[in-house]
Protein backbone atom coordinates (compact mmCIF):
# COMPACT_ATOMS: atom_id res chain seq x y z
CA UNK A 1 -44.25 -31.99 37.88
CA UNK A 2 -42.08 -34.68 36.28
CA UNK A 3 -41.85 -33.50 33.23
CA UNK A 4 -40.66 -29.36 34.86
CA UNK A 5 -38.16 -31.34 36.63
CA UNK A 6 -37.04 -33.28 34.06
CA UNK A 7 -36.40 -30.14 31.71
CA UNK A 8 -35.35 -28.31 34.62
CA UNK A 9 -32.13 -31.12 35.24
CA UNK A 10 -31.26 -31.01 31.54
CA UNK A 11 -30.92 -27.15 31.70
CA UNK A 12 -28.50 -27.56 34.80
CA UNK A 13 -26.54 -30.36 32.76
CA UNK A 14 -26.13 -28.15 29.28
CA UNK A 15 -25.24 -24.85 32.08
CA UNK A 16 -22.46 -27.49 33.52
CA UNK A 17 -20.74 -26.99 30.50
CA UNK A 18 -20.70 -23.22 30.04
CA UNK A 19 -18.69 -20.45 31.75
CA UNK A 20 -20.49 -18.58 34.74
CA UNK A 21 -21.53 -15.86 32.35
CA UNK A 22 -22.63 -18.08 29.91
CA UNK A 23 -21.76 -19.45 25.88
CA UNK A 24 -18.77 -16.93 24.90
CA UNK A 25 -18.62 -17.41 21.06
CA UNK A 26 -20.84 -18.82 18.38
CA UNK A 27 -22.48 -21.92 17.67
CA UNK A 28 -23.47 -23.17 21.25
CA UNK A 29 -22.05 -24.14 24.17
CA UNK A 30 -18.30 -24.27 24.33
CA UNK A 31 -17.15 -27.76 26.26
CA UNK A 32 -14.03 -27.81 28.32
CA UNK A 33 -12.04 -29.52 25.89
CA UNK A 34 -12.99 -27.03 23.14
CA UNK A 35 -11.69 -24.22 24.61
CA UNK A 36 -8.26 -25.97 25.67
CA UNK A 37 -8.53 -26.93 21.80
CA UNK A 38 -8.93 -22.64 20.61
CA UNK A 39 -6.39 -21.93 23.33
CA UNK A 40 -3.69 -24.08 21.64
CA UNK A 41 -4.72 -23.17 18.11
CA UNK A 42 -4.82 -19.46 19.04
CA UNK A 43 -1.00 -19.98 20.10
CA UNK A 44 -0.43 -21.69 17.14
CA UNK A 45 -1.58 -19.45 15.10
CA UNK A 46 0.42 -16.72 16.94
CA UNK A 47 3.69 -18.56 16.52
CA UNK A 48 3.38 -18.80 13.33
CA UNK A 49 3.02 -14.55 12.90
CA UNK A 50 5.76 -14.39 15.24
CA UNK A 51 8.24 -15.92 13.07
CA UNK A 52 6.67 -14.16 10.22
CA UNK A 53 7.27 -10.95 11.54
CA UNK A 54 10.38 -11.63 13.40
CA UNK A 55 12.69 -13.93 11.00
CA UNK A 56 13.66 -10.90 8.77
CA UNK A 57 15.86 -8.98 8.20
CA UNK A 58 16.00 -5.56 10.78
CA UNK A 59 12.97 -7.02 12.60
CA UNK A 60 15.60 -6.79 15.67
CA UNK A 61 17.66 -4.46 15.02
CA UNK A 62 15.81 -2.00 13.39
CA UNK A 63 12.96 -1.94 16.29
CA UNK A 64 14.07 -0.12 18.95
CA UNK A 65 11.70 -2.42 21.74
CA UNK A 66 13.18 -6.08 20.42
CA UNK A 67 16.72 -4.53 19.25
CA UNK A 68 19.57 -6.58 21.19
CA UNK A 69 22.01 -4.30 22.86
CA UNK A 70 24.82 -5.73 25.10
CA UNK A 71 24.04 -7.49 28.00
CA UNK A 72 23.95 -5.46 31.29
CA UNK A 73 27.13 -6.45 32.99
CA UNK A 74 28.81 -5.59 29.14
CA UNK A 75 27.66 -2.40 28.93
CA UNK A 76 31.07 -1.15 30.25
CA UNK A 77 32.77 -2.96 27.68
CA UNK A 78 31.16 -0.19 24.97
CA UNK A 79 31.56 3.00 27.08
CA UNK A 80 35.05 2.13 27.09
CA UNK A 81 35.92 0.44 23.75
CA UNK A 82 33.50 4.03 22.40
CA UNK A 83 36.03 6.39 24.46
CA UNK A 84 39.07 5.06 23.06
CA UNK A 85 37.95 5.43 19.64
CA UNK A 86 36.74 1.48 18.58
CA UNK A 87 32.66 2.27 18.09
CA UNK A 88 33.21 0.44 15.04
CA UNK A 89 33.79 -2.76 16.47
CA UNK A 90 31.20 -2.71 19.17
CA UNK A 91 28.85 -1.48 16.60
CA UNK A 92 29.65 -4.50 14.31
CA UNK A 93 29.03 -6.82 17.34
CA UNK A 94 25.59 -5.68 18.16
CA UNK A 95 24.67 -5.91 14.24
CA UNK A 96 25.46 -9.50 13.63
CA UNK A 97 23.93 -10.32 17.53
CA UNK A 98 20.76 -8.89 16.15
CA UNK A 99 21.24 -10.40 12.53
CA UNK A 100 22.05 -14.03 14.54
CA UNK A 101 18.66 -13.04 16.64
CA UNK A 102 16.39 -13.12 13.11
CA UNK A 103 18.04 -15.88 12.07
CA UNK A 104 17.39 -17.61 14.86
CA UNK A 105 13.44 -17.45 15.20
CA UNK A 106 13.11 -19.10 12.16
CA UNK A 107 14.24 -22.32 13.97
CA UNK A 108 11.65 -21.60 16.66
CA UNK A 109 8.21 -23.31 15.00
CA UNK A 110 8.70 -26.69 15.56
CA UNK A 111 10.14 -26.34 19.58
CA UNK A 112 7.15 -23.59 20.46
CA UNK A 113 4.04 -25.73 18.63
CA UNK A 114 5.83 -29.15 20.63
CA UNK A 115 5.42 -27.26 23.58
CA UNK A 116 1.93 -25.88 22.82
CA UNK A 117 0.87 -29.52 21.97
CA UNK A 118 1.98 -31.20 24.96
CA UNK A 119 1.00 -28.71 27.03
CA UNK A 120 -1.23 -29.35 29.94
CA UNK A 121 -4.12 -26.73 30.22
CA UNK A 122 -6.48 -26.15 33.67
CA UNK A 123 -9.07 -23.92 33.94
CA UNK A 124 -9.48 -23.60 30.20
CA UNK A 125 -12.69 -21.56 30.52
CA UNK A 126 -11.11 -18.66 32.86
CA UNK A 127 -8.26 -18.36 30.30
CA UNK A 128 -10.38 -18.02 27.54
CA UNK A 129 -12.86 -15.09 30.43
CA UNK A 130 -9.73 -13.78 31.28
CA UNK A 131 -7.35 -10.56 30.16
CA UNK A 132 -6.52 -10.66 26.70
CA UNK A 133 -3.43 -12.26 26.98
CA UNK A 134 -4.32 -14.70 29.47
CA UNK A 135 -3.64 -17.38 27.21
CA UNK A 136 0.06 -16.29 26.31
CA UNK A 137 0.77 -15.74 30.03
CA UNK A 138 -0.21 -18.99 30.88
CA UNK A 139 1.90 -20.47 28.34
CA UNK A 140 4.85 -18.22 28.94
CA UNK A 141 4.19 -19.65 32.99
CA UNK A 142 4.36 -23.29 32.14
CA UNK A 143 7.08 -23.85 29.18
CA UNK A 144 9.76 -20.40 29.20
CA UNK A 145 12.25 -22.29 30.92
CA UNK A 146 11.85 -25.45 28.55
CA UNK A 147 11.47 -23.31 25.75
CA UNK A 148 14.69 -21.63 26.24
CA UNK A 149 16.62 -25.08 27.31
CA UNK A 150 15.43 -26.26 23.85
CA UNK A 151 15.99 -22.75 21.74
CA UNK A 152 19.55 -22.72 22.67
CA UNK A 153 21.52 -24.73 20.61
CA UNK A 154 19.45 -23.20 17.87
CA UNK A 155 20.52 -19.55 18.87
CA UNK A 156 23.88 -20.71 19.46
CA UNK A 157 24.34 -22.05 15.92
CA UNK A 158 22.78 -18.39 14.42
CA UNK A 159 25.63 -16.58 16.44
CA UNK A 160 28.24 -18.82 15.20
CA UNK A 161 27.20 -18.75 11.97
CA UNK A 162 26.83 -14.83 11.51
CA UNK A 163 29.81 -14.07 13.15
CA UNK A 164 27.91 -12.69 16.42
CA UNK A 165 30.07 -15.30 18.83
CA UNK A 166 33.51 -13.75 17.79
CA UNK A 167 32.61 -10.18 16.74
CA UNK A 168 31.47 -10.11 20.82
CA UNK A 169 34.55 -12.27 22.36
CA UNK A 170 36.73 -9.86 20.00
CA UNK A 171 35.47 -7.12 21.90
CA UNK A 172 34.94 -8.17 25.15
CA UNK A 173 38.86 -9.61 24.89
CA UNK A 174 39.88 -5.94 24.02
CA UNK A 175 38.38 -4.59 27.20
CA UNK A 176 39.16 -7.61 29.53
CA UNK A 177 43.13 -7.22 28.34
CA UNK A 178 43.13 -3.38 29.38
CA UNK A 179 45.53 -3.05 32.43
CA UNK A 180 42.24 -1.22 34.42
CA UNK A 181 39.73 -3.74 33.85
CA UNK A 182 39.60 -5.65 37.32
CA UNK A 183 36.63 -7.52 37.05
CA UNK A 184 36.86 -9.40 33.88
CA UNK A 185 33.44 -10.03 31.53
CA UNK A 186 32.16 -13.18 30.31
CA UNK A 187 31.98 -13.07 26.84
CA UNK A 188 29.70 -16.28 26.35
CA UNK A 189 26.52 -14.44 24.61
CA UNK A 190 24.31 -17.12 24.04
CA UNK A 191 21.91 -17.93 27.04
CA UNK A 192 21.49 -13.80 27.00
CA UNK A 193 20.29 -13.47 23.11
CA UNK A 194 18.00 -17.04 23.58
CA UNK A 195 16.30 -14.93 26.40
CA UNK A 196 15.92 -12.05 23.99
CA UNK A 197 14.91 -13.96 21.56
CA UNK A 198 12.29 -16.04 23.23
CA UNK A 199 10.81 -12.72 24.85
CA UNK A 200 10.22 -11.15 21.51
CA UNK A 201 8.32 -14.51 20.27
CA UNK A 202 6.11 -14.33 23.65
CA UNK A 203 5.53 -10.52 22.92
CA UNK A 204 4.33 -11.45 18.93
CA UNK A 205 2.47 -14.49 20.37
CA UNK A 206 0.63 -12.22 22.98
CA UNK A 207 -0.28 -9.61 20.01
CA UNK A 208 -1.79 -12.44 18.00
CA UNK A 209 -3.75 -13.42 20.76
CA UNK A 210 -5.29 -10.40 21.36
CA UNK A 211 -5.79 -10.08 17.81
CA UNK A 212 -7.93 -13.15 17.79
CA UNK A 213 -9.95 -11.74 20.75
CA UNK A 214 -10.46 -8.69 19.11
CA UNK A 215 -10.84 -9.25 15.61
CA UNK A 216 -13.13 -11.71 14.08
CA UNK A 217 -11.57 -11.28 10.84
CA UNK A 218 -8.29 -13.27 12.16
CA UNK A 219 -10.00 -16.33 14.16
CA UNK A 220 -9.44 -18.30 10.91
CA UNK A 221 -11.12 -22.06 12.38
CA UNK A 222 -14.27 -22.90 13.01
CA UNK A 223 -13.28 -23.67 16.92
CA UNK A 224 -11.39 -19.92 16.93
CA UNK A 225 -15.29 -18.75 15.84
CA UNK A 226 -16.83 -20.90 18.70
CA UNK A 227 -14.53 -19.92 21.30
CA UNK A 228 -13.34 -16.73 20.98
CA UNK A 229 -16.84 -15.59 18.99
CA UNK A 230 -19.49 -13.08 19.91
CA UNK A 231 -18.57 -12.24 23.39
CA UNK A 232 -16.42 -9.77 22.26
């Protein structure tokens, strides 16, 4: 009787360690502080093909679901400056905004995998049970705000450089100078294309991850195996 309950309390002890529905990749169980360790490497690894994909040229502005347009309240500005026959300018303005956006993510490794690292991840095991992004979501949830504080000056210095700051204040002068325009537009751009900007890295991030739920091909670590192994 001992010896059952002996073997019966070391079951219960290696079960303490698992998920309710048991090991969920390969190799054995998965501790606590493995899968906080494949959450953060599976972010890793999809900021790294988010800036891939993203840092190049037309990966903005040629996709019509990242492409930068003109912010909301600005979308007078173009009606107007389009009716009285200066498309071209507004057209150059949302070129270089996009060109300063793929410029821009190329700055983005170093502030996203800071973030990822210092992180502080609960409930590891229900992200890693949970939808298929429930990873990116959770990160999104606990660092957007810092990541976009700490993005900015980098998105600021794209704009400048390509021309995007002045190309839009050119415009938006044009429009705000018309003897009709009553409520006058803010032509700072920045915070708008850092928010942009950062969405498009979540969305690649989020693909990634469910690439590495999906596919065992791209879990390309041993703990990527473990963790995110043969329950799917």
């Amino acid at each position: 009787l001992f010896v059952a309950t002996l073997f019966f309390l070391m079951g219960c002890e290696t079960l303490s360690t698992l998920p309710a529905n048991g090991t969920f990749g390969t190799g054995g169980p998965v501790t606590e502080g493995e899968a906080s360790q494949g959450i953060r490497e599976a972010l890793s690894q999809g900021i790294t093909s988010a800036i891939f994909n993203l840092n190049k040229e037309n990966a903005f502005f040629g996709n019509e679901f990242y492409k930068v347009l003109l912010p909301a309240d600005a979308q007078k500005v173009e009606t107007t400056l389009r009716k009285v026959g200066l498309g071209k300018e507004v057209d150059r303005a949302i070129l270089q905004i996009n060109r300063a956006a793929e410029d821009a993510v190329g700055y983005a490794k170093p502030i996203f995998v800071d973030a990822i690292r210092e992180m502080s991840i609960s409930d590891a095991f229900n992200i890693i049970k949970g939808e298929r992004n429930a990873a990116t979501n959770y990160f999104r949830a606990k660092t957007r705000e810092n990541l976009l504080a700490a993005f900015s000056p980098s998105v600021r210095q794209s704009l400048d450089k390509l021309g995007a700051t002045k190309y839009y204040s050119d415009i938006v002068n044009i429009y705000n100078n018309f003897p009709t325009t009553f409520t006058k537009i803010n032509p700072d751009l920045s915070s708008y294309v850092v928010s942009r900007a950062t969405d498009a890295l979540f969305d690649q991030i989020e693909k990634e991850e469910i690439n590495i739920r999906e596919n065992p091909v791209a879990r390309t670590t041993a703990i990527l195996k473990k963790v995110f192994g043969s329950r799917y």
